[in-house]
N, C-alpha and C. Protein backbone atom coordinates (compact mmCIF):
# COMPACT_ATOMS: atom_id res chain seq x y z
N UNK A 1 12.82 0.65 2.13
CA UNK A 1 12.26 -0.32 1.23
C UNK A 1 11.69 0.37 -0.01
N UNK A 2 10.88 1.16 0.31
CA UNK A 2 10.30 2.00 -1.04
C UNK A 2 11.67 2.36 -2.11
N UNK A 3 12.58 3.07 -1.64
CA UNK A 3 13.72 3.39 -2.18
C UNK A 3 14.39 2.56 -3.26
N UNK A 4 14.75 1.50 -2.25
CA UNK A 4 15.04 0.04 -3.11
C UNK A 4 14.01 -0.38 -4.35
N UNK A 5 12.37 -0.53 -4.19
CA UNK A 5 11.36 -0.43 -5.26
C UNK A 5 11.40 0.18 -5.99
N UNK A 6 11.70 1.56 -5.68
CA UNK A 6 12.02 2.19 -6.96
C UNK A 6 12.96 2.26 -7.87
N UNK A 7 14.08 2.04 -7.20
CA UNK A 7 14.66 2.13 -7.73
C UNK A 7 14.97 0.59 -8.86
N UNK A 8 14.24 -0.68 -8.16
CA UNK A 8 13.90 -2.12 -8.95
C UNK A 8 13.08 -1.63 -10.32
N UNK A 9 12.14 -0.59 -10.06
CA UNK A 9 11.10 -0.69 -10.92
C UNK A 9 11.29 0.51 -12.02
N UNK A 10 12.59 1.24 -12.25
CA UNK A 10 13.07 1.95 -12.94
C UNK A 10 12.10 2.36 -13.95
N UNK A 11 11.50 3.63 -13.49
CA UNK A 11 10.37 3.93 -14.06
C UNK A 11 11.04 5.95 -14.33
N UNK A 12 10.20 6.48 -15.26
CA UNK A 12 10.69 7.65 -15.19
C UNK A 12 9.86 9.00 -14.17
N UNK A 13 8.97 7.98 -13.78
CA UNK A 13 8.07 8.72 -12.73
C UNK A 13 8.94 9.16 -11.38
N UNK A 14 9.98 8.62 -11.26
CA UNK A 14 10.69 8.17 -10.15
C UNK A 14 11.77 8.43 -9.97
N UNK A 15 12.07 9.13 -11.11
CA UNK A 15 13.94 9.81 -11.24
C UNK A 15 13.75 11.03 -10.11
N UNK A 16 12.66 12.05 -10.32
CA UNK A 16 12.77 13.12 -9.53
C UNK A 16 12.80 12.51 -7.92
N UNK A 17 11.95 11.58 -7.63
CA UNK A 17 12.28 10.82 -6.02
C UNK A 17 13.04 10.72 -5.72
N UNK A 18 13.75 9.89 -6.74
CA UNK A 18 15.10 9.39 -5.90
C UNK A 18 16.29 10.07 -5.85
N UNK A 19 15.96 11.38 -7.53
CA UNK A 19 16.90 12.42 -6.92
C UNK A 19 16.96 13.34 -5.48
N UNK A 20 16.13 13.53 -5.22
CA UNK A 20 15.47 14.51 -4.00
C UNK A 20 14.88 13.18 -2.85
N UNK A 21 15.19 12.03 -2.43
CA UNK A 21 15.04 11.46 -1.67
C UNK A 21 14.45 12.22 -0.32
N UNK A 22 15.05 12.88 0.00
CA UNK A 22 15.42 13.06 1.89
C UNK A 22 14.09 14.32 1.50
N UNK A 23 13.85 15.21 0.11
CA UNK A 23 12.88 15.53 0.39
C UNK A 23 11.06 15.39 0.20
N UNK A 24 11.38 14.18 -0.46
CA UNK A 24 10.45 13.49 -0.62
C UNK A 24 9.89 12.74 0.23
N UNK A 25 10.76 11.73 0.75
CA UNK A 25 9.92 10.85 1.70
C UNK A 25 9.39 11.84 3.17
N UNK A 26 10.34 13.05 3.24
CA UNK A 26 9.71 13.85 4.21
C UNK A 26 8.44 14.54 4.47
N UNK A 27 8.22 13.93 3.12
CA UNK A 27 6.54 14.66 2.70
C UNK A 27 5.63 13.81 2.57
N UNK A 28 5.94 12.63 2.78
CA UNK A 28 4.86 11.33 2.37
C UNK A 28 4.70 11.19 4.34
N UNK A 29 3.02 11.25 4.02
CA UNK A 29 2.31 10.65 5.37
C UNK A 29 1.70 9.28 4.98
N UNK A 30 2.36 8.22 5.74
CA UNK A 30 2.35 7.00 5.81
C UNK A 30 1.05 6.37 6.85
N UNK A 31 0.80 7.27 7.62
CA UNK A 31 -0.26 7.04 8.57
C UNK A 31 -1.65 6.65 7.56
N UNK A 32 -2.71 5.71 8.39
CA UNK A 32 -4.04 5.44 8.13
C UNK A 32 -4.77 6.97 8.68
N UNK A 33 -5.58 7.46 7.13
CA UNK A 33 -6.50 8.07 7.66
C UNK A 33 -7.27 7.70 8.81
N UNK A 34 -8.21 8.47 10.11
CA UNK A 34 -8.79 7.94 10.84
C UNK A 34 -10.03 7.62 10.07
N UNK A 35 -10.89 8.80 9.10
CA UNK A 35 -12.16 8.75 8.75
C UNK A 35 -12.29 8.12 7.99
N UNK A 36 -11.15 6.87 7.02
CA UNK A 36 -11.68 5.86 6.48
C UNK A 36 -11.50 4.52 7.18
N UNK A 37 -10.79 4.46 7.94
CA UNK A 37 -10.47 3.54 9.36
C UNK A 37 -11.56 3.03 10.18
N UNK A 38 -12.69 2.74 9.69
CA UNK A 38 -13.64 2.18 10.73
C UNK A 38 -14.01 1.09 10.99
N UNK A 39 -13.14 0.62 12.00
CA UNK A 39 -13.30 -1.09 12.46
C UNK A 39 -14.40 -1.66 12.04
N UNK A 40 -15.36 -1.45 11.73
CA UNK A 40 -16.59 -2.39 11.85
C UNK A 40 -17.28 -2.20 10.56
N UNK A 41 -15.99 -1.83 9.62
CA UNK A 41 -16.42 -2.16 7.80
C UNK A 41 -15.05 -1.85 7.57
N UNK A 42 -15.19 -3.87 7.41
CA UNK A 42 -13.58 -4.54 6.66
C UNK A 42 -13.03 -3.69 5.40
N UNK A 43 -14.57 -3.20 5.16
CA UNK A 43 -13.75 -2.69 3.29
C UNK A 43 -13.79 -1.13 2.95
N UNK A 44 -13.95 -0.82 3.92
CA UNK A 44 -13.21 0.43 3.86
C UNK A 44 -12.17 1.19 3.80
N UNK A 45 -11.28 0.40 3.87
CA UNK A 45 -9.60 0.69 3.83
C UNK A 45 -8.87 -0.79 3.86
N UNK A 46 -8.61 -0.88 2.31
CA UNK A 46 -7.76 -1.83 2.30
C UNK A 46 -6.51 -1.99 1.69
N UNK A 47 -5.43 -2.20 2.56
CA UNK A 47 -3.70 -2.29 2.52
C UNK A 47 -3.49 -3.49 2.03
N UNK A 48 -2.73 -3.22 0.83
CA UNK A 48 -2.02 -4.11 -0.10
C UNK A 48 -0.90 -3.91 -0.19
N UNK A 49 -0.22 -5.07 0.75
CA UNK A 49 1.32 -5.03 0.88
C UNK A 49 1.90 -5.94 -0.29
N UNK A 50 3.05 -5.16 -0.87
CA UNK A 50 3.50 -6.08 -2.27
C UNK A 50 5.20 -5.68 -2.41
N UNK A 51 5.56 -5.63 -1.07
CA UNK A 51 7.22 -5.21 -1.14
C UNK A 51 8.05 -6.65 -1.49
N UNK A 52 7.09 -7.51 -0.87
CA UNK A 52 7.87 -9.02 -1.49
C UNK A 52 6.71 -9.86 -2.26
N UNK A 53 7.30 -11.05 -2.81
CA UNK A 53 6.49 -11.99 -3.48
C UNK A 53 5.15 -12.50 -2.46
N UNK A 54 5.74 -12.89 -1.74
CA UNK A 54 4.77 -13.45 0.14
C UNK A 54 4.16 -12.51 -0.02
N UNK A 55 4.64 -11.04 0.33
CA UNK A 55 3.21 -10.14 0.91
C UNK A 55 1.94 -9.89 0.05
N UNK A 56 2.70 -9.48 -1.33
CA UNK A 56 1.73 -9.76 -2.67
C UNK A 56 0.85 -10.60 -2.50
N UNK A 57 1.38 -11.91 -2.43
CA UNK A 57 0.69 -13.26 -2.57
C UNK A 57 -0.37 -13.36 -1.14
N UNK A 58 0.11 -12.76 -0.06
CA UNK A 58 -1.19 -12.63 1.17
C UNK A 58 -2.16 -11.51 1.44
N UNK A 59 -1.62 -10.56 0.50
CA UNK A 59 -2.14 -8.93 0.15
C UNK A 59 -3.49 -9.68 -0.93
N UNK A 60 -3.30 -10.15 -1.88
CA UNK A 60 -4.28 -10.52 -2.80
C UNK A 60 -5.11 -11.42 -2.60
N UNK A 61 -4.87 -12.26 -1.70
CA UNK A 61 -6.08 -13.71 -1.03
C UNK A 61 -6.48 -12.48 -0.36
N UNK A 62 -6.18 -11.96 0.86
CA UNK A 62 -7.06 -10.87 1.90
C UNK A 62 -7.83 -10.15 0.87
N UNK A 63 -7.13 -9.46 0.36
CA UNK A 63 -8.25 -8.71 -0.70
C UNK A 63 -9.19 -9.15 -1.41
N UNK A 64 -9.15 -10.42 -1.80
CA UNK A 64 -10.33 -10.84 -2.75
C UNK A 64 -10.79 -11.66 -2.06
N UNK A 65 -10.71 -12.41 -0.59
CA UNK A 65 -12.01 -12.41 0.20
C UNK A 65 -12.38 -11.89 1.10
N UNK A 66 -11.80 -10.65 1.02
CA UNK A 66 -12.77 -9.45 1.59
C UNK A 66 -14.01 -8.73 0.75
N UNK A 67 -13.22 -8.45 -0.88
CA UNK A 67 -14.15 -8.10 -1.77
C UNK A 67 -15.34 -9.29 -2.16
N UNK A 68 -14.37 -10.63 -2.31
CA UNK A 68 -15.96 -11.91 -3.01
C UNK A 68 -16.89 -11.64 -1.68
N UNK A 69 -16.74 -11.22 -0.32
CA UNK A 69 -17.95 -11.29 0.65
C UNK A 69 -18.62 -9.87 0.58
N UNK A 70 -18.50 -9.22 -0.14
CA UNK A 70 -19.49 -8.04 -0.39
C UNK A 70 -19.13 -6.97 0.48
N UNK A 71 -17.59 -7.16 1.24
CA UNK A 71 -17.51 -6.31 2.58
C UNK A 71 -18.09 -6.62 3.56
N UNK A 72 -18.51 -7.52 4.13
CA UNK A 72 -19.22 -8.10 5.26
C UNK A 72 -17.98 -8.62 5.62
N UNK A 73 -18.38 -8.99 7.01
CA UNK A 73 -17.24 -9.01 8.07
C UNK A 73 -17.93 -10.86 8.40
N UNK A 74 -16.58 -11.33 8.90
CA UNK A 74 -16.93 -12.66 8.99
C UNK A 74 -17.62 -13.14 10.38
């Protein structure tokens, strides 16, 4: 998917990626840090998925009422 994005979003940041693919993405850690990962503060790590229109569009409601509540948990 990233691949495909980039290659949608034809940017010149992105020529060297997609030339060197196989050694690039081999170097990207995709994992959640643990030490910003702490269940019991919502706003400490927040994932904004935007590979489609939908995820964007449910990435940005989550996010901004997580942020309008000050980071408090519901």
């Amino acid at each position: 998917m990233s691949f495909i994005r980039m290659i949608e979003r034809n940017s010149s940041r992105d020529i060297s990626k997609l030339e060197n693919w196989d050694s690039f993405i081999e170097g990207v850690d995709f994992s959640i840090p643990k030490p910003i990962d702490d269940p019991n503060v919502v706003d400490d790590l927040l994932l904004f998925y935007n590979s489609t229109e939908d995820e964007y569009e449910t990435s940005m409601k989550n996010t901004s009422d997580i942020l309008g509540r000050g980071g408090e948990k519901r």
